[in-house]
PDB file of N, CA and C in Angstrom:
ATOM      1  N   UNK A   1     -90.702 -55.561 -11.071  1.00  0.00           N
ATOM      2  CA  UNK A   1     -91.409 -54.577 -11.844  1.00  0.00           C
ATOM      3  C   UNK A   1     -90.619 -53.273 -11.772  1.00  0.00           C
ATOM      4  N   UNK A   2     -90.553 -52.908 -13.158  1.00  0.00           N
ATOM      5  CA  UNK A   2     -89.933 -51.525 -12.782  1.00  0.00           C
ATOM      6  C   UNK A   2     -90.818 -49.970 -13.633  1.00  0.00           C
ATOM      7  N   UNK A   3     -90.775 -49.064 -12.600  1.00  0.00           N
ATOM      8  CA  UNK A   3     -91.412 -48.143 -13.338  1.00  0.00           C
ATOM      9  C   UNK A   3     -90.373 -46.633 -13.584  1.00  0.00           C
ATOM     10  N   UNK A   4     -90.534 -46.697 -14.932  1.00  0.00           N
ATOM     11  CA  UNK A   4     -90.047 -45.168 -15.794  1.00  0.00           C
ATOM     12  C   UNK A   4     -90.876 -44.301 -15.995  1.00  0.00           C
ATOM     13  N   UNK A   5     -90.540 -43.411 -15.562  1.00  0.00           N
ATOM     14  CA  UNK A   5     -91.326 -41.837 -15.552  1.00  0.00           C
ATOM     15  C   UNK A   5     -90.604 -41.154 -16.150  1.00  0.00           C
ATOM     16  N   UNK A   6     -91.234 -40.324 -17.639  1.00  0.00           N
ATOM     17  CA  UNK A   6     -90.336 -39.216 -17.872  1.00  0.00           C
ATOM     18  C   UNK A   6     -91.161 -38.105 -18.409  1.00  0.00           C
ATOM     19  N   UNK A   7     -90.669 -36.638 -18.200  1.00  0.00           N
ATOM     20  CA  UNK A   7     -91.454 -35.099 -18.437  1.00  0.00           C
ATOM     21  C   UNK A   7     -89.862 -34.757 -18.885  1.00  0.00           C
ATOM     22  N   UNK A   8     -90.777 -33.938 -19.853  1.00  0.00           N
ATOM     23  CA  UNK A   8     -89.389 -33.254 -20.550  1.00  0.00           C
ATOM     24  C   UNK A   8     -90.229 -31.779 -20.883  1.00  0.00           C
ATOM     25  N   UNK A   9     -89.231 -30.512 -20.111  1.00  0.00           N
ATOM     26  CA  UNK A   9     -89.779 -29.209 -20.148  1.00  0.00           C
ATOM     27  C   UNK A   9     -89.332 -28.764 -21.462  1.00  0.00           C
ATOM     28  N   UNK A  10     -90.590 -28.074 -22.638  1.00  0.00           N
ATOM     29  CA  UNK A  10     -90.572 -27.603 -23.897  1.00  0.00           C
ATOM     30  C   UNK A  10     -90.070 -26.143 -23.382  1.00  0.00           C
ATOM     31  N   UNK A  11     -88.836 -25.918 -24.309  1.00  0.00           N
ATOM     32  CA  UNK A  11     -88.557 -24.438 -24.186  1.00  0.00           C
ATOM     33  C   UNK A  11     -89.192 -23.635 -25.227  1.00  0.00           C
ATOM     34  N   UNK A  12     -89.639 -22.876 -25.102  1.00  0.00           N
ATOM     35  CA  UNK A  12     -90.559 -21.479 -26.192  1.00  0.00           C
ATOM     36  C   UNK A  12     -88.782 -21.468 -26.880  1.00  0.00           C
ATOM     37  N   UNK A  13     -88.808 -21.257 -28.273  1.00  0.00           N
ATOM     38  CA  UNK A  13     -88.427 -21.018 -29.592  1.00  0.00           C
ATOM     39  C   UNK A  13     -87.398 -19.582 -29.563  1.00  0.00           C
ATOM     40  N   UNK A  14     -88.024 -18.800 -28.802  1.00  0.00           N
ATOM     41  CA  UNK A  14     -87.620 -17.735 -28.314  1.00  0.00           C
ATOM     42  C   UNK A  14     -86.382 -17.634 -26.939  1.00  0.00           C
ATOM     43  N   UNK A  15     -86.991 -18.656 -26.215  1.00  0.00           N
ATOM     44  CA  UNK A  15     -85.887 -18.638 -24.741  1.00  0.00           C
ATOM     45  C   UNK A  15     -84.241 -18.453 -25.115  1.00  0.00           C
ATOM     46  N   UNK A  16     -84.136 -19.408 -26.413  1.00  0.00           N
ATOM     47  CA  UNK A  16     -82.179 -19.396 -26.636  1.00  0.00           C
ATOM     48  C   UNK A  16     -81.926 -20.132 -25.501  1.00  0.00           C
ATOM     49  N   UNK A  17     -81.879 -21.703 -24.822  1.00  0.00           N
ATOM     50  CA  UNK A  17     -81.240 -21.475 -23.693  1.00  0.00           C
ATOM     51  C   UNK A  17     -79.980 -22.602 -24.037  1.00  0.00           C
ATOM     52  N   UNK A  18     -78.734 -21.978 -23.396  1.00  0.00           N
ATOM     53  CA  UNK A  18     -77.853 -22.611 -23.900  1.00  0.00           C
ATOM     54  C   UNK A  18     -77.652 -24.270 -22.843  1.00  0.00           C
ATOM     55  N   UNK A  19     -77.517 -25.382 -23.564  1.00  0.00           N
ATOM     56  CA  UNK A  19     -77.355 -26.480 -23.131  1.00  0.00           C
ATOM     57  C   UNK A  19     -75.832 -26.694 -22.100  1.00  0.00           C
ATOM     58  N   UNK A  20     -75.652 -27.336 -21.611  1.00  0.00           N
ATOM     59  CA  UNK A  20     -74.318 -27.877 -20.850  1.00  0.00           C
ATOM     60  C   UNK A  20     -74.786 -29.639 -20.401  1.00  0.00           C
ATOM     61  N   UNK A  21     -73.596 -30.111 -20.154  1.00  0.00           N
ATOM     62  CA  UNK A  21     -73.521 -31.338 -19.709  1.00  0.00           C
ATOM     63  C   UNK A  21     -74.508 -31.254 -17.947  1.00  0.00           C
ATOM     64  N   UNK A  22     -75.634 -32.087 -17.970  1.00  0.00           N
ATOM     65  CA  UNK A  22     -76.549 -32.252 -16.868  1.00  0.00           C
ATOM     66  C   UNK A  22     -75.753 -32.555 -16.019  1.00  0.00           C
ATOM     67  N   UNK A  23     -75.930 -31.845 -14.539  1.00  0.00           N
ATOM     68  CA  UNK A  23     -75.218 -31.871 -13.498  1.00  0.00           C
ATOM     69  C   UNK A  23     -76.062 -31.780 -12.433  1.00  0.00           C
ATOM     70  N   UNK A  24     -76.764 -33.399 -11.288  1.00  0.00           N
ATOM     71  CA  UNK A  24     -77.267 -33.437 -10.479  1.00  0.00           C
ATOM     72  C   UNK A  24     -76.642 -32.397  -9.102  1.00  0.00           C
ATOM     73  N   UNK A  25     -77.418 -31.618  -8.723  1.00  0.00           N
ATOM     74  CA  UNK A  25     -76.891 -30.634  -7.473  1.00  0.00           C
ATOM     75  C   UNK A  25     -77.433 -31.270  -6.480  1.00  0.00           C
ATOM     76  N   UNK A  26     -78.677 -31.532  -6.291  1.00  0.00           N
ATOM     77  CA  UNK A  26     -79.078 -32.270  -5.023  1.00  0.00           C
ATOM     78  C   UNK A  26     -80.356 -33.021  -5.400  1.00  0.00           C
ATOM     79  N   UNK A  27     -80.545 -34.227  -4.778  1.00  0.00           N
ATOM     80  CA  UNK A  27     -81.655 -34.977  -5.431  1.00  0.00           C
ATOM     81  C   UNK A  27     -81.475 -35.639  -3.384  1.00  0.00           C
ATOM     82  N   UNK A  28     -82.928 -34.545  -3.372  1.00  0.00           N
ATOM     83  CA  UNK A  28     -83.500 -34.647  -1.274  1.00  0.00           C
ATOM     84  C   UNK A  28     -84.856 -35.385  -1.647  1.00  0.00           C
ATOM     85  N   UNK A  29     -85.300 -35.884  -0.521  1.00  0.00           N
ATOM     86  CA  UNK A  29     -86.323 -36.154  -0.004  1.00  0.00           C
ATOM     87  C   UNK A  29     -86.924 -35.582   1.272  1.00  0.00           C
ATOM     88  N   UNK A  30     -88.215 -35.501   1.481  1.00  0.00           N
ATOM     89  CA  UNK A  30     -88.837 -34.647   2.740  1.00  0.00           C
ATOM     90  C   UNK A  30     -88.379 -35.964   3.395  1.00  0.00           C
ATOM     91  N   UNK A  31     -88.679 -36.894   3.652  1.00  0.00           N
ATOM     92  CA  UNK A  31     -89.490 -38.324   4.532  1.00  0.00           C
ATOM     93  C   UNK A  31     -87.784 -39.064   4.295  1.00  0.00           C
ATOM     94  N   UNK A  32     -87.274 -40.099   4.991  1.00  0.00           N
ATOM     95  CA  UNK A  32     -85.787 -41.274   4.666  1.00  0.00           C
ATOM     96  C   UNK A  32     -87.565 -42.300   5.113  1.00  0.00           C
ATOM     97  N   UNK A  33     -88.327 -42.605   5.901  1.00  0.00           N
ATOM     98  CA  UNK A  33     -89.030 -43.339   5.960  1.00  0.00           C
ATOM     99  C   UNK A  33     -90.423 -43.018   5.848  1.00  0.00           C
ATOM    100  N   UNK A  34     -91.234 -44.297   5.432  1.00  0.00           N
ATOM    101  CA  UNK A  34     -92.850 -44.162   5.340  1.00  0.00           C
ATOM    102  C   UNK A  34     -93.467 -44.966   5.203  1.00  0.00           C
ATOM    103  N   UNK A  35     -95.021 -45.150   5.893  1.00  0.00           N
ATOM    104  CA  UNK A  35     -95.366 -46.635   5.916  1.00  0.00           C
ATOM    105  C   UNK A  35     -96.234 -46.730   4.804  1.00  0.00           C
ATOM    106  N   UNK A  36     -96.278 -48.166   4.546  1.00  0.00           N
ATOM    107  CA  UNK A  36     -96.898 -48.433   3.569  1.00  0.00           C
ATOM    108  C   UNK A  36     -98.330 -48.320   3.368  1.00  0.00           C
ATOM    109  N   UNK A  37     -99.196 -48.445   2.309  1.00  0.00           N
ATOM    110  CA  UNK A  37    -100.609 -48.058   1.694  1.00  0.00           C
ATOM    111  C   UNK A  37    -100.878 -46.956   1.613  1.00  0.00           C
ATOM    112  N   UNK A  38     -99.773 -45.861   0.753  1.00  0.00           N
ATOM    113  CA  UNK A  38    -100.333 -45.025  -0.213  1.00  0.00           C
ATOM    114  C   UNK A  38    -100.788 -43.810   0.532  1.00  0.00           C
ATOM    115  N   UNK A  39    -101.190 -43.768   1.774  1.00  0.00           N
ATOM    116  CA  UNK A  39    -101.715 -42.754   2.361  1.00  0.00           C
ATOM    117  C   UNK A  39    -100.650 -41.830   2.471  1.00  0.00           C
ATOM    118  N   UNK A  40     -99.072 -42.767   3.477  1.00  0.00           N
ATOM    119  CA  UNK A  40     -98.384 -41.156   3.603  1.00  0.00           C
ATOM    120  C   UNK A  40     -97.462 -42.127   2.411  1.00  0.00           C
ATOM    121  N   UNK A  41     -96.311 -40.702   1.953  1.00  0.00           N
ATOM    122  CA  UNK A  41     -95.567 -40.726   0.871  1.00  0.00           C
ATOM    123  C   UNK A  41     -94.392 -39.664   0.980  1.00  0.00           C
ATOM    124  N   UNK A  42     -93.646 -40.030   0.463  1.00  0.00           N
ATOM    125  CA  UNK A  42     -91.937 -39.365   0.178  1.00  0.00           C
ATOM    126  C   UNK A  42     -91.661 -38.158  -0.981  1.00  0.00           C
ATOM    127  N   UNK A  43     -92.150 -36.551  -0.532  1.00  0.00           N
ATOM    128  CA  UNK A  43     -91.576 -36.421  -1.607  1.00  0.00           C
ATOM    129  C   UNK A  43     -90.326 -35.909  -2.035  1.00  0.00           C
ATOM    130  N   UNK A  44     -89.974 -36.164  -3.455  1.00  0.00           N
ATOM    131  CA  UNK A  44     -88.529 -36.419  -3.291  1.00  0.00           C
ATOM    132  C   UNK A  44     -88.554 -35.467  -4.949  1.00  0.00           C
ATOM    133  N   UNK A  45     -87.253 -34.547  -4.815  1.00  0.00           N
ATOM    134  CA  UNK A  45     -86.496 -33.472  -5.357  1.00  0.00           C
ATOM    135  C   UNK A  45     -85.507 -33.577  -5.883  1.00  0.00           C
ATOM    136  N   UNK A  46     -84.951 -33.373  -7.402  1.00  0.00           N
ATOM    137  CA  UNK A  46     -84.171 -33.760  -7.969  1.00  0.00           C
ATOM    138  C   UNK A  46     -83.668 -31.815  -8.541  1.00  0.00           C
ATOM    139  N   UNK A  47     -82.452 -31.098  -8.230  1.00  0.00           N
ATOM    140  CA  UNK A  47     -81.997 -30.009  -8.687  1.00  0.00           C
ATOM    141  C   UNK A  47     -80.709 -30.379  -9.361  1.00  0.00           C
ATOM    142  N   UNK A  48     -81.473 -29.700 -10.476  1.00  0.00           N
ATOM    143  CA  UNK A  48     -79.935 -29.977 -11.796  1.00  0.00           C
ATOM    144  C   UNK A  48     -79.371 -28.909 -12.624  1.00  0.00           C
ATOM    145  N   UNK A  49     -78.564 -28.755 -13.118  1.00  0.00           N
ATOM    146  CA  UNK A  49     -78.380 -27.839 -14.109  1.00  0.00           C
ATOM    147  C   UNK A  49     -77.994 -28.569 -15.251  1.00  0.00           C
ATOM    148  N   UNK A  50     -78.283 -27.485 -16.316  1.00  0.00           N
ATOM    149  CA  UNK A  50     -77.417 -27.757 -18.155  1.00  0.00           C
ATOM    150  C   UNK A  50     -78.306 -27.481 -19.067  1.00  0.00           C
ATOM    151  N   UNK A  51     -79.639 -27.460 -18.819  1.00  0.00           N
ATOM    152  CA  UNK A  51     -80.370 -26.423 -19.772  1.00  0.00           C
ATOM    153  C   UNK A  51     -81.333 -27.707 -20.107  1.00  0.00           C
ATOM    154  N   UNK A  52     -82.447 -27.007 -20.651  1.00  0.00           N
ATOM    155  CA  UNK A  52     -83.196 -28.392 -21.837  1.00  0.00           C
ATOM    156  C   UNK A  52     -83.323 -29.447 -21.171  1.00  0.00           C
ATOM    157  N   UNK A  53     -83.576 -29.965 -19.926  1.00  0.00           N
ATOM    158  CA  UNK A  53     -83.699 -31.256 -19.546  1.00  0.00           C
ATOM    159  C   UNK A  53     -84.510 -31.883 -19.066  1.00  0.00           C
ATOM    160  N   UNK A  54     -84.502 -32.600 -18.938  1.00  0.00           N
ATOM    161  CA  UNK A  54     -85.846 -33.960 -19.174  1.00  0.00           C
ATOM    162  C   UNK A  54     -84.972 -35.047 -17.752  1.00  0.00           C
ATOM    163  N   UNK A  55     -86.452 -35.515 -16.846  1.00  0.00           N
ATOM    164  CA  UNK A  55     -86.089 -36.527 -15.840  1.00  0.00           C
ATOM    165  C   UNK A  55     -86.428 -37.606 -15.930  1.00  0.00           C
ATOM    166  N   UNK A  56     -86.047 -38.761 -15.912  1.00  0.00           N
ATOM    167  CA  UNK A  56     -86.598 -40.454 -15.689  1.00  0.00           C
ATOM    168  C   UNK A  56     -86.498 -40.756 -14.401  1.00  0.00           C
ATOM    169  N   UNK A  57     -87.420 -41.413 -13.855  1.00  0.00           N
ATOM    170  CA  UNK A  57     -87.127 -41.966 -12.450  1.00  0.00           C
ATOM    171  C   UNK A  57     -87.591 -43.485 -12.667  1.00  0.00           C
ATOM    172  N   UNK A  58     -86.627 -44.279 -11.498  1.00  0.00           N
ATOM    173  CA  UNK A  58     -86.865 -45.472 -11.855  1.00  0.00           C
ATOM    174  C   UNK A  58     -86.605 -45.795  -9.952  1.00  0.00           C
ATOM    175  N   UNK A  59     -87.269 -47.239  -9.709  1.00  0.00           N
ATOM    176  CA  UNK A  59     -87.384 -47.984  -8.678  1.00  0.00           C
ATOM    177  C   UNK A  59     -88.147 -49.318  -9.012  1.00  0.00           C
ATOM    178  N   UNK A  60     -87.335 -50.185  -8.416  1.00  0.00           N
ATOM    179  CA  UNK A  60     -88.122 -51.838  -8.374  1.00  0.00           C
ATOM    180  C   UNK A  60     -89.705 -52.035  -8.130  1.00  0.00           C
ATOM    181  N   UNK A  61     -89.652 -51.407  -6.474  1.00  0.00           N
ATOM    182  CA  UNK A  61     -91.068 -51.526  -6.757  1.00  0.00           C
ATOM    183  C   UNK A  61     -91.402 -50.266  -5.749  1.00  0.00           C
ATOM    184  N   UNK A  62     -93.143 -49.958  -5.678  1.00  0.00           N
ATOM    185  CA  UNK A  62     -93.643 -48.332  -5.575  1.00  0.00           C
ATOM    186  C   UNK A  62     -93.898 -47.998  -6.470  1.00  0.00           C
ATOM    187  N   UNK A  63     -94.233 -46.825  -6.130  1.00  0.00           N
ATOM    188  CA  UNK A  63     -95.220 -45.820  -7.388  1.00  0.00           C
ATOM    189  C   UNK A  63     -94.554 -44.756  -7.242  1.00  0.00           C
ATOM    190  N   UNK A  64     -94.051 -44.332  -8.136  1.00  0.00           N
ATOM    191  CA  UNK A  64     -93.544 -42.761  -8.733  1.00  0.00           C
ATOM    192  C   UNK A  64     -95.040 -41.533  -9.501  1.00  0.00           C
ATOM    193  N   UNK A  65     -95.050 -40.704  -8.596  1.00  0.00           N
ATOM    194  CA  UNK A  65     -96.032 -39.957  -9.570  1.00  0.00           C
ATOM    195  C   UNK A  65     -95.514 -38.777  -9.538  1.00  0.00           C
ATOM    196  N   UNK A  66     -95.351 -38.264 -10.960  1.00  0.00           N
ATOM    197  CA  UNK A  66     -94.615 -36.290 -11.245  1.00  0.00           C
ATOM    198  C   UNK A  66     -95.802 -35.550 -10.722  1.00  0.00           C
ATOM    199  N   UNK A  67     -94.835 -34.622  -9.543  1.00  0.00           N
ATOM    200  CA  UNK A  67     -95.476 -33.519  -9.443  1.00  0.00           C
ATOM    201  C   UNK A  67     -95.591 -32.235  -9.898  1.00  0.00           C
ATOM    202  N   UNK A  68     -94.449 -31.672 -10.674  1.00  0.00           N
ATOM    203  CA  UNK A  68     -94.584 -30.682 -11.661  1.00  0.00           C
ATOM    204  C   UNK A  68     -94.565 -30.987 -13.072  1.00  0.00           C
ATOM    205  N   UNK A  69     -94.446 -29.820 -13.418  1.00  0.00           N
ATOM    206  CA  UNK A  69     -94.154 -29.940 -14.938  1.00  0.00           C
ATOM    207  C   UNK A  69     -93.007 -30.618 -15.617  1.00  0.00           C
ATOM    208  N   UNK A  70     -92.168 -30.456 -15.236  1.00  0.00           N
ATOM    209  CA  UNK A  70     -90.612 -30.345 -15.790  1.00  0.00           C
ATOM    210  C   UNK A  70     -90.016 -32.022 -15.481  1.00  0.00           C
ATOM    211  N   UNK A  71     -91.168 -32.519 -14.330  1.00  0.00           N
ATOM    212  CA  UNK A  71     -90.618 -33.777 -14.135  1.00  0.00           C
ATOM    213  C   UNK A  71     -89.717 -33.698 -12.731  1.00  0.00           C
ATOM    214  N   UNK A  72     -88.943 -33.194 -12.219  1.00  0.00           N
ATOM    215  CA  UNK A  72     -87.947 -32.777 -11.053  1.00  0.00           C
ATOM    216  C   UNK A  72     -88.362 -33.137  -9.821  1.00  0.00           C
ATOM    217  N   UNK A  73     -89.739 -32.891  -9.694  1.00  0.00           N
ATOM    218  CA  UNK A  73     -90.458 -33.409  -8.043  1.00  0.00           C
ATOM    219  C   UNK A  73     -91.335 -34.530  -8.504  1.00  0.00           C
ATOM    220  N   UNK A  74     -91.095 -35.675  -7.243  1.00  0.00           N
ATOM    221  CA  UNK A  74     -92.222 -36.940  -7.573  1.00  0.00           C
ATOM    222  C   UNK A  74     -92.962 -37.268  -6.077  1.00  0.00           C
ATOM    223  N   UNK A  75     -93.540 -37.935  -6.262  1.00  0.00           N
ATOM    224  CA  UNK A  75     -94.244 -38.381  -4.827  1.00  0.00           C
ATOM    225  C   UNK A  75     -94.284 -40.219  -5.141  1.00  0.00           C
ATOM    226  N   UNK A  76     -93.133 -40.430  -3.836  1.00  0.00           N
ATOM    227  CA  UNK A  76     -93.016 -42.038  -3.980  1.00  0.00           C
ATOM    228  C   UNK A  76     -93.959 -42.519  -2.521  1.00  0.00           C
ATOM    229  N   UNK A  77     -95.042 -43.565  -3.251  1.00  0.00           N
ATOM    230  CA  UNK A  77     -95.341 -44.593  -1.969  1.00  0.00           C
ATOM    231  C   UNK A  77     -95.479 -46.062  -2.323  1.00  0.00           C
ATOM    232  N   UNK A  78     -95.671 -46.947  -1.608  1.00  0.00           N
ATOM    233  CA  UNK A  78     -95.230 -48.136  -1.217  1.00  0.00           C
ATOM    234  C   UNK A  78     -96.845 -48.987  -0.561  1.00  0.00           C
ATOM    235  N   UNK A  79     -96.571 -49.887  -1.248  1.00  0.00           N
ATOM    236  CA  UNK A  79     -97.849 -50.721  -1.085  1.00  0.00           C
ATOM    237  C   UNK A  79     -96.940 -52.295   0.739  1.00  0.00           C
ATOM    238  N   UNK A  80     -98.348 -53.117   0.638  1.00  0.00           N
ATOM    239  CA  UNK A  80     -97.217 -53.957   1.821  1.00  0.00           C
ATOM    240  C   UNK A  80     -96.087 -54.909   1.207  1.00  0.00           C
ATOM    241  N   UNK A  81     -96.313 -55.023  -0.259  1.00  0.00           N
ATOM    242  CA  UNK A  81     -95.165 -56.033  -0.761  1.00  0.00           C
ATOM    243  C   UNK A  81     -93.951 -55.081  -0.892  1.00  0.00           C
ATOM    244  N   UNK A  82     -94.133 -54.271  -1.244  1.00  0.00           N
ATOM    245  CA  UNK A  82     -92.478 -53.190  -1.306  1.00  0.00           C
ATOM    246  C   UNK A  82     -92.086 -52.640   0.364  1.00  0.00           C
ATOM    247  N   UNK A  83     -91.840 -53.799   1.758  1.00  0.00           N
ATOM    248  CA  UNK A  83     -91.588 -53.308   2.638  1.00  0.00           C
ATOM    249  C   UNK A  83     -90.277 -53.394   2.492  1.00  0.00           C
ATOM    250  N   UNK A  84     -89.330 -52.281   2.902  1.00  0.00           N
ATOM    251  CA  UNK A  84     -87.623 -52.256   2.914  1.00  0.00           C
ATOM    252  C   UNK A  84     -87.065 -51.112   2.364  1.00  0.00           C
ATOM    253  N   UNK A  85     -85.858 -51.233   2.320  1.00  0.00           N
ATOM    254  CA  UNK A  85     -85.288 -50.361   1.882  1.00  0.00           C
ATOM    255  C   UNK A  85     -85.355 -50.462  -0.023  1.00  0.00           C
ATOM    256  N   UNK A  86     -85.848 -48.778  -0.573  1.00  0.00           N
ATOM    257  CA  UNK A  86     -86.243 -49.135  -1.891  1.00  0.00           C
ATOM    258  C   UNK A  86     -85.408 -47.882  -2.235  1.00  0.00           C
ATOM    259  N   UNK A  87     -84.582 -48.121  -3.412  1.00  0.00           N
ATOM    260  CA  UNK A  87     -83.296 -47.314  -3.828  1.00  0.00           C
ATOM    261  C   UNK A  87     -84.242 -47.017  -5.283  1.00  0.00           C
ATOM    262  N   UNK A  88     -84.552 -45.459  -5.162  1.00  0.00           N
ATOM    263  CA  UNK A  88     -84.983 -44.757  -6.599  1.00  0.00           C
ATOM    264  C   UNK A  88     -83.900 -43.821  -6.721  1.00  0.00           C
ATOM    265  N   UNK A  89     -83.984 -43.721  -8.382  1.00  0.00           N
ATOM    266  CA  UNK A  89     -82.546 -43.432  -9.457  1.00  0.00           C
ATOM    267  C   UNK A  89     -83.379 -42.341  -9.757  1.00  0.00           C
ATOM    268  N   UNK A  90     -82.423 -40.894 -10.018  1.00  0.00           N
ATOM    269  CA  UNK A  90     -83.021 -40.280 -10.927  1.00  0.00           C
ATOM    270  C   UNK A  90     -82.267 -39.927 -11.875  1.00  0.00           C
ATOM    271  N   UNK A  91     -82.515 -39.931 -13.255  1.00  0.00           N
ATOM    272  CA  UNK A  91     -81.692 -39.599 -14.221  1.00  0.00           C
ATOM    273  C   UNK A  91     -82.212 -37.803 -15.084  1.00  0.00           C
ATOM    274  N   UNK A  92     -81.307 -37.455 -15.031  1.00  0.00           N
ATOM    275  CA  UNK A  92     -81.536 -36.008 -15.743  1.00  0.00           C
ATOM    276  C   UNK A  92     -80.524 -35.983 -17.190  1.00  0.00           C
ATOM    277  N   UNK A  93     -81.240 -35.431 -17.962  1.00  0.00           N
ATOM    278  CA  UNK A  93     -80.820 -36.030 -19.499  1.00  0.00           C
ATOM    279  C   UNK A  93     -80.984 -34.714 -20.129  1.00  0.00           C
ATOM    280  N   UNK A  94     -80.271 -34.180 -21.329  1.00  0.00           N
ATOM    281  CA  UNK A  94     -80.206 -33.604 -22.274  1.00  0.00           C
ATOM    282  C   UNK A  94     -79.292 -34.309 -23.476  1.00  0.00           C
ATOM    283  N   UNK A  95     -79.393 -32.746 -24.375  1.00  0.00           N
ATOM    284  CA  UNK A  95     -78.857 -33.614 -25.580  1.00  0.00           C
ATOM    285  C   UNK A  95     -77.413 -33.754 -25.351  1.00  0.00           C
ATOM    286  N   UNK A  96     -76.524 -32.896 -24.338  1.00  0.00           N
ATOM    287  CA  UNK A  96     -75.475 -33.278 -23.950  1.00  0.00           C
ATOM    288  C   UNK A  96     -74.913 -34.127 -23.463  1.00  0.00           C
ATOM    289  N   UNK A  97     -76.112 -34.753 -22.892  1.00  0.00           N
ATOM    290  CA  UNK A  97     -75.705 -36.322 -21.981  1.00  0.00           C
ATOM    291  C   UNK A  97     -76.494 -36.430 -21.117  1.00  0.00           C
ATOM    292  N   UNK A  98     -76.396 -37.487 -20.035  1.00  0.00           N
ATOM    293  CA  UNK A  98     -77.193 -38.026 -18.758  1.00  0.00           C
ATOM    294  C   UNK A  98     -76.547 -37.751 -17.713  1.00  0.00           C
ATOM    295  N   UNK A  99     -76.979 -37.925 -16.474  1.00  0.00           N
ATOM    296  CA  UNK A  99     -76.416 -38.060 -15.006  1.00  0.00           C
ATOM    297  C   UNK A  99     -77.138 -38.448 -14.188  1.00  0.00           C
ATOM    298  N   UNK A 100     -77.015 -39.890 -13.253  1.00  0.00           N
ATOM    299  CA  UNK A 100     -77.753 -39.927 -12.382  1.00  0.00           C
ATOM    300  C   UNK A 100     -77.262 -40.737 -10.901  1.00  0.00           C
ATOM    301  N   UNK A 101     -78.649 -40.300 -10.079  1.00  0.00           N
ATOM    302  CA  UNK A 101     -78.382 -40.444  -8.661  1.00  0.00           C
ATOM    303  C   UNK A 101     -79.127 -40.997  -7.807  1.00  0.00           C
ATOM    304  N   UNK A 102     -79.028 -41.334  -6.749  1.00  0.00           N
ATOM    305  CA  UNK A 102     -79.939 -42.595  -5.955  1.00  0.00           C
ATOM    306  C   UNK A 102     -79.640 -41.955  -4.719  1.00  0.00           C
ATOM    307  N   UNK A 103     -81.159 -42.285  -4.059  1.00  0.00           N
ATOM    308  CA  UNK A 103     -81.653 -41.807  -2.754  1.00  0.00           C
ATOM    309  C   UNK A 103     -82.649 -43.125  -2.450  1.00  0.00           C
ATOM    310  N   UNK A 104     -82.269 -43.739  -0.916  1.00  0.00           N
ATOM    311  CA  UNK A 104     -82.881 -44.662  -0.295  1.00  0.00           C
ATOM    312  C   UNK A 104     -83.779 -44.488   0.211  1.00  0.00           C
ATOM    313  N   UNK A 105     -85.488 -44.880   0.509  1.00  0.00           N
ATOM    314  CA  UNK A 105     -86.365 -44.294   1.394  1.00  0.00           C
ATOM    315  C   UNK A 105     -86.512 -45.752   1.779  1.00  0.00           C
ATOM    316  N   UNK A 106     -86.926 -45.930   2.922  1.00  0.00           N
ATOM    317  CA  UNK A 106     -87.671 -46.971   3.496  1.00  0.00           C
ATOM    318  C   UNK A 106     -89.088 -46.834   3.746  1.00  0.00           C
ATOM    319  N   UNK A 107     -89.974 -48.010   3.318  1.00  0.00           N
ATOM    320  CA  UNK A 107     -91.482 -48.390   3.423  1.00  0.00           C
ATOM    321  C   UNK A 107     -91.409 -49.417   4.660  1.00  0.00           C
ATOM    322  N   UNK A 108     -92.139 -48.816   5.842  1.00  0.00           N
ATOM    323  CA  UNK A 108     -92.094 -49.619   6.908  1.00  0.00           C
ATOM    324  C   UNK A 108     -93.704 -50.119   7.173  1.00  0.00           C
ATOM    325  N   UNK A 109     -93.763 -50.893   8.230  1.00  0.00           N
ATOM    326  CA  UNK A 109     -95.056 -51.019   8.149  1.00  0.00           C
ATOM    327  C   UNK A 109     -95.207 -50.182   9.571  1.00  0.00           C
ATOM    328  N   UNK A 110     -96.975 -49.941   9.429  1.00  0.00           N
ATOM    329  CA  UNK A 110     -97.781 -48.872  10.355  1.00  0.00           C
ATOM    330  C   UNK A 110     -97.388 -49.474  11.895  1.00  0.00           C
TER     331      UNK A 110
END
């Protein structure tokens, strides 16, 4: 199973902001581990530049849920079938192009 998440921040008409090719700066997590059933969770930070951009996140299995607006912060947890090491992608996109990056968290059990 795979899940795609995407938020894309509307710029006001007015902003002018000039685009560049998306450039992941750091994509952290608070947690590298966490046990499973939803209670505790990973959250995890994606900083980019290039203007205008929009995030997808993807992982096999877990739950991705956006915590802001813009899409950039998510909160990943893990049920008992997703125990291991689980590699989520984040992709940051404009009309200039894509870029993306992978951070490992592990779902252990309690």
């Amino acid at each position: 199973m795979v899940f795609l998440i995407s938020c894309e921040k509307e710029d006001s008409p007015a902003a002018n902001v000039e685009t560049t090719t998306p450039e992941i700066v750091s994509l952290s997590s608070d947690k590298s581990n966490i046990n499973f059933g939803g209670e505790e969770f990973a959250t995890i930070s994606c900083e980019a530049t290039g203007g205008g951009l929009s995030f997808v996140w993807e992982v096999d299995l877990g739950d991705i849920f956006v915590l802001n607006e813009d899409g950039s912060q998510v909160r990943f947890t893990g049920s008992e079938c997703c125990i291991g090491e689980k590699i989520i992608t984040c992709t940051a996109s404009n009309d200039n192009g894509s870029v993306s990056e992978t951070i490992v968290i592990v779902i252990d059990k309690p």
